[in-house]
Structure formats: structure tokens, C-alpha cells
C-alpha atoms as a PDB file:
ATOM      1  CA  UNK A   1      18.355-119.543  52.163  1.00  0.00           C
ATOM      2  CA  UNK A   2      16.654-122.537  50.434  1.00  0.00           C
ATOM      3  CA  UNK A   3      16.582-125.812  51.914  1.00  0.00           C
ATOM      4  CA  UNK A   4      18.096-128.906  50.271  1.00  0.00           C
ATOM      5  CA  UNK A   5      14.384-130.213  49.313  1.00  0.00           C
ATOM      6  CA  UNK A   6      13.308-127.253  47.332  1.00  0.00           C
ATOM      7  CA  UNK A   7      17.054-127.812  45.878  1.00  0.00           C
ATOM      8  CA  UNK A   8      16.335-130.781  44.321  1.00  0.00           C
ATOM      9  CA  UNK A   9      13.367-129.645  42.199  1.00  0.00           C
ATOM     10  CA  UNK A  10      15.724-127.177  40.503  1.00  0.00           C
ATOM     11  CA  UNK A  11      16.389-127.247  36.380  1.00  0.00           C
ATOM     12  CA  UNK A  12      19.554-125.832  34.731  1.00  0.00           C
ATOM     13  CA  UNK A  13      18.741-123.154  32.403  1.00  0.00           C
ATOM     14  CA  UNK A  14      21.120-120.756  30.742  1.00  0.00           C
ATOM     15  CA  UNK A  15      20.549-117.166  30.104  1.00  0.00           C
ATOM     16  CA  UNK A  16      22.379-113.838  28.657  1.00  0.00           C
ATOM     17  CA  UNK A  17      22.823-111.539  31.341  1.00  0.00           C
ATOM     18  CA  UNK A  18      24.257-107.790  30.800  1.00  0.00           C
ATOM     19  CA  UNK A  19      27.332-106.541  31.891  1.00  0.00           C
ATOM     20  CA  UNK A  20      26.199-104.963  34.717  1.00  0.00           C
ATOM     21  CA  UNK A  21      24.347-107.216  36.205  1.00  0.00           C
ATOM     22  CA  UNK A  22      26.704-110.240  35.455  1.00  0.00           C
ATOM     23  CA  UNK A  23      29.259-108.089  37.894  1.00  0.00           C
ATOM     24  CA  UNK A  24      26.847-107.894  40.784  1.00  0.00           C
ATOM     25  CA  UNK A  25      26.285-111.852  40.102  1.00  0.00           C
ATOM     26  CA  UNK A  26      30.022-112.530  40.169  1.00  0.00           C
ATOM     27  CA  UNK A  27      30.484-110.874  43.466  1.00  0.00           C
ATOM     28  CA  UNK A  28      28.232-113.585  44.968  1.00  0.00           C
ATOM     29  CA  UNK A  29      30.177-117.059  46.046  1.00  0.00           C
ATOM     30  CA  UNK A  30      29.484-119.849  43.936  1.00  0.00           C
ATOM     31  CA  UNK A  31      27.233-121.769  46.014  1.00  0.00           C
ATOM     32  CA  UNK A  32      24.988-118.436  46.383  1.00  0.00           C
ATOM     33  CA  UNK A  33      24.566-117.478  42.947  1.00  0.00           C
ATOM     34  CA  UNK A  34      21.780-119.408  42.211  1.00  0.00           C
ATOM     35  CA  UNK A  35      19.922-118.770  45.502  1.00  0.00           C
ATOM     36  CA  UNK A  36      20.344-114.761  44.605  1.00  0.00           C
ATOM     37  CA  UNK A  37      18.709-115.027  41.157  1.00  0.00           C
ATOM     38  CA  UNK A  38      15.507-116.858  42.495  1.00  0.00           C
ATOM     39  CA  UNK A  39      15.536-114.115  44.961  1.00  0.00           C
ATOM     40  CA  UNK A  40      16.104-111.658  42.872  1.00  0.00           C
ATOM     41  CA  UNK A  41      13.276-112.658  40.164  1.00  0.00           C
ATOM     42  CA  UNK A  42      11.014-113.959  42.824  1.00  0.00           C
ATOM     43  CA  UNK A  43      10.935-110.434  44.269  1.00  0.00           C
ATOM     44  CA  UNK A  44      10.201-108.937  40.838  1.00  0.00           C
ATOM     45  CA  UNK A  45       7.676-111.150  39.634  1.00  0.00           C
ATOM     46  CA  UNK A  46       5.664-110.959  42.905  1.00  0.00           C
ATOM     47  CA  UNK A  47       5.971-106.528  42.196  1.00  0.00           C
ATOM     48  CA  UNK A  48       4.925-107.101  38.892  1.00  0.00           C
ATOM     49  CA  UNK A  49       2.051-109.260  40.079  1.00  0.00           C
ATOM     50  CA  UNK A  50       3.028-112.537  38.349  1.00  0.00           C
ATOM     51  CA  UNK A  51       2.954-114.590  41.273  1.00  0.00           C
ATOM     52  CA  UNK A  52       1.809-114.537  44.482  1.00  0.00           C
END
């Protein structure tokens, strides 16, 4: 997914999530988890026009 250099620029943040989407998140090996959120809100801040 990501390479190791765009990796290392990363910051720990923690968030609330909701049930349901915590269970989706779960599914997801450990090492992926992080990799699917940045997809995830990547995908719907470039719909909503946040970023480009």
C-alpha cells in the first residue's frame, strides 16, 4: 500500500470510532489498519473536495 518512506512521516493520533465502524476496522490485520483509515479518509476528503 504505502511505502516505508511515507511511513515514517506518520503521527499517532487517537480517535472515538462507532461501533460499527470499529468492527469493519477490527476485521483488518494489524499491520493494515492504519493503511485502511488513510485510505478510507483520503477517499472522502478528496469527494468532499478537501484535498486534491
Amino acid at each position: 500500500m504505502q511505502n516505508p518512506k511515507d511511513r515514517s512521516k506518520r503521527v499517532y493520533r487517537g480517535f472515538y470510532f462507532d461501533d460499527d465502524v470499529l468492527r469493519i476496522i477490527d476485521r483488518v490485520p494489524k499491520s493494515y489498519k492504519s493503511e485502511l483509515v488513510n485510505e478510507a479518509l483520503r477517499k472522502v476528503f478528496k469527494e468532499k473536495g478537501l484535498v486534491d
